[in-house]
Protein backbone atom coordinates (compact mmCIF):
# COMPACT_ATOMS: atom_id res chain seq x y z
CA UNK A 1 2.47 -12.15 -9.48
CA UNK A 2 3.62 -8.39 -9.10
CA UNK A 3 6.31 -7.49 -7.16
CA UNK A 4 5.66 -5.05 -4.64
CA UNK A 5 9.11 -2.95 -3.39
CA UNK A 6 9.68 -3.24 -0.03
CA UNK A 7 9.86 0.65 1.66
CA UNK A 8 12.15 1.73 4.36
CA UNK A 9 12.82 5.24 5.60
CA UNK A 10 14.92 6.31 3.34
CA UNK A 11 13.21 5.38 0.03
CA UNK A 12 9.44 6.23 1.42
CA UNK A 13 9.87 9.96 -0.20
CA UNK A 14 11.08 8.67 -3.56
CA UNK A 15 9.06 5.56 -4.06
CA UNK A 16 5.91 7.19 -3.07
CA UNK A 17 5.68 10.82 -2.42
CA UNK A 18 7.68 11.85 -5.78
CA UNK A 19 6.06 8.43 -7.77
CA UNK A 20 4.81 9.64 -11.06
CA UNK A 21 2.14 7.11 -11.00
CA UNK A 22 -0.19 6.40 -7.93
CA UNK A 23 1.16 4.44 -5.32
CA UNK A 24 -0.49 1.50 -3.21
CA UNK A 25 1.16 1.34 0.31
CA UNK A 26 -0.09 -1.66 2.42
CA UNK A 27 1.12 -0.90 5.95
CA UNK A 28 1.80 -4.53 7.65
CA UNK A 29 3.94 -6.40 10.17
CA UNK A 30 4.70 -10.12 10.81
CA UNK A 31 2.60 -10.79 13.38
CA UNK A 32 -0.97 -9.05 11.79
CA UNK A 33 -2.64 -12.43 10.51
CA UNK A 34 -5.53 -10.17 8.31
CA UNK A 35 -1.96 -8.91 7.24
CA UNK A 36 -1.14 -12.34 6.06
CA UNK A 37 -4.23 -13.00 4.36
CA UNK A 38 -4.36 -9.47 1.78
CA UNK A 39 -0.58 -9.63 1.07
CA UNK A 40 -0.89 -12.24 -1.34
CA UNK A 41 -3.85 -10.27 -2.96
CA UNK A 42 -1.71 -6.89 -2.98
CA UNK A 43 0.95 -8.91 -4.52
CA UNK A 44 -1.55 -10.04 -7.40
CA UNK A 45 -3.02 -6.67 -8.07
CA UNK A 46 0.64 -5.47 -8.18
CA UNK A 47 1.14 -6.98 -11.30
CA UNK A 48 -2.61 -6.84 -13.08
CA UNK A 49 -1.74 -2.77 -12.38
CA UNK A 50 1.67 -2.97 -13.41
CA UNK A 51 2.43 0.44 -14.92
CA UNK A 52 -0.41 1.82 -13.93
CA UNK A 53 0.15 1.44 -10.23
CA UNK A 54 3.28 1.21 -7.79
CA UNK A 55 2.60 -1.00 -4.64
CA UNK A 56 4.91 -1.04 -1.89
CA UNK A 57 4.88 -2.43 1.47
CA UNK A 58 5.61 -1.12 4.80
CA UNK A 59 6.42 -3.29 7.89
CA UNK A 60 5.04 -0.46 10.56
CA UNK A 61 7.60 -2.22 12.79
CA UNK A 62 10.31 -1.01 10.95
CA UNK A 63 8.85 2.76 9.87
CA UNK A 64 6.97 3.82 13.41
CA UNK A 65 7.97 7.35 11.98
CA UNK A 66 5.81 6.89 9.02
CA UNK A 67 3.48 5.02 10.04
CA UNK A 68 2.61 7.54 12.86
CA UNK A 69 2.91 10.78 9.92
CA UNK A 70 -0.22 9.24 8.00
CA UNK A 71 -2.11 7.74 11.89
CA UNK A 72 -2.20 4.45 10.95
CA UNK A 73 -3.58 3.12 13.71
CA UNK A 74 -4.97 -0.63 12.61
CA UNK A 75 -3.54 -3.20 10.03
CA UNK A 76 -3.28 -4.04 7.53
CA UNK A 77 -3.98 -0.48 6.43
CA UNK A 78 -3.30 0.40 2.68
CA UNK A 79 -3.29 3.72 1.74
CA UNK A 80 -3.12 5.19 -1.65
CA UNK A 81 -0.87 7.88 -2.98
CA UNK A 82 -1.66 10.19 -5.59
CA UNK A 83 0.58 13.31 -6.73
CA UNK A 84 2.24 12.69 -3.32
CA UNK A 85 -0.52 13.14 -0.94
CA UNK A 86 -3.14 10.47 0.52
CA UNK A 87 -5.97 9.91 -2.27
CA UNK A 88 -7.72 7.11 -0.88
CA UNK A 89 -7.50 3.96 2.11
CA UNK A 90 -8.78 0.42 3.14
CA UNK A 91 -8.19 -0.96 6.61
CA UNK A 92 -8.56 -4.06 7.56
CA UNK A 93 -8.93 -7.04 5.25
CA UNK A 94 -10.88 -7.24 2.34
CA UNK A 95 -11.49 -9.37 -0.85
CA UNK A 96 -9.59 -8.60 -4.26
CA UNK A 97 -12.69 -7.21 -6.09
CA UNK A 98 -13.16 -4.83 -3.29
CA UNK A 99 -9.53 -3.47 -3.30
CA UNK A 100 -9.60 -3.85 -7.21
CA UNK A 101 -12.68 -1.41 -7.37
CA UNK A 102 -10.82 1.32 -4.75
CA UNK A 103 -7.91 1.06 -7.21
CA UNK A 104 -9.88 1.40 -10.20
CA UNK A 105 -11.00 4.73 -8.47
CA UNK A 106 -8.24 6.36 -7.61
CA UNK A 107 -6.43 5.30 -11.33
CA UNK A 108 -9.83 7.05 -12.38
């Protein structure tokens, strides 16, 4: 299992804008159930990309600010961060090849 570093407001510009690798941020909150059911996948492709990848998580609960910047509307909702801006996304659930393939494109 990977471990994927939990954001808050403060550390969202240093974890993921200024990242020097691309960043996975799945965009959550306790009560999403679909939420429930991809974390443990994000968690697993957090470490097969180890190095390769950063994946964070943020509870939209606790950054309404930042969640509203990038309009995520629906969750889960994982966007991908490249050179600090938005590369790529995925809302709503889906199965670990399917994420592993979006990843695999934006590592390119």
């Amino acid at each position: 299992m990977g471990v994927a570093v939990e954001l808050t407001e403060d550390t969202f510009e240093a974890e993921v804008l200024k990242s020097e690798v691309p960043v996975l941020v799945d965009f959550w909150a306790e009560w999403c159930g679909p939420c429930k059911m991809i974390g443990p996948i994000v968690e697993k492709l957090a470490g097969t990309y180890a190095g390769r990848l950063k994946v964070c998580k943020a509870n939209v609960d606790h950054l309404q600010s930042v969640a509203a910047r990038y309009q995520v509307m629906s969750i889960p909702n994982l966007l991908f961060f490249k050179e600090g801006a938005v590369a790529n996304q995925v809302v709503g659930y889906v199965p670990e090849d399917q994420l592993a393939s979006k990843i695999d494109s934006v590592l390119g």
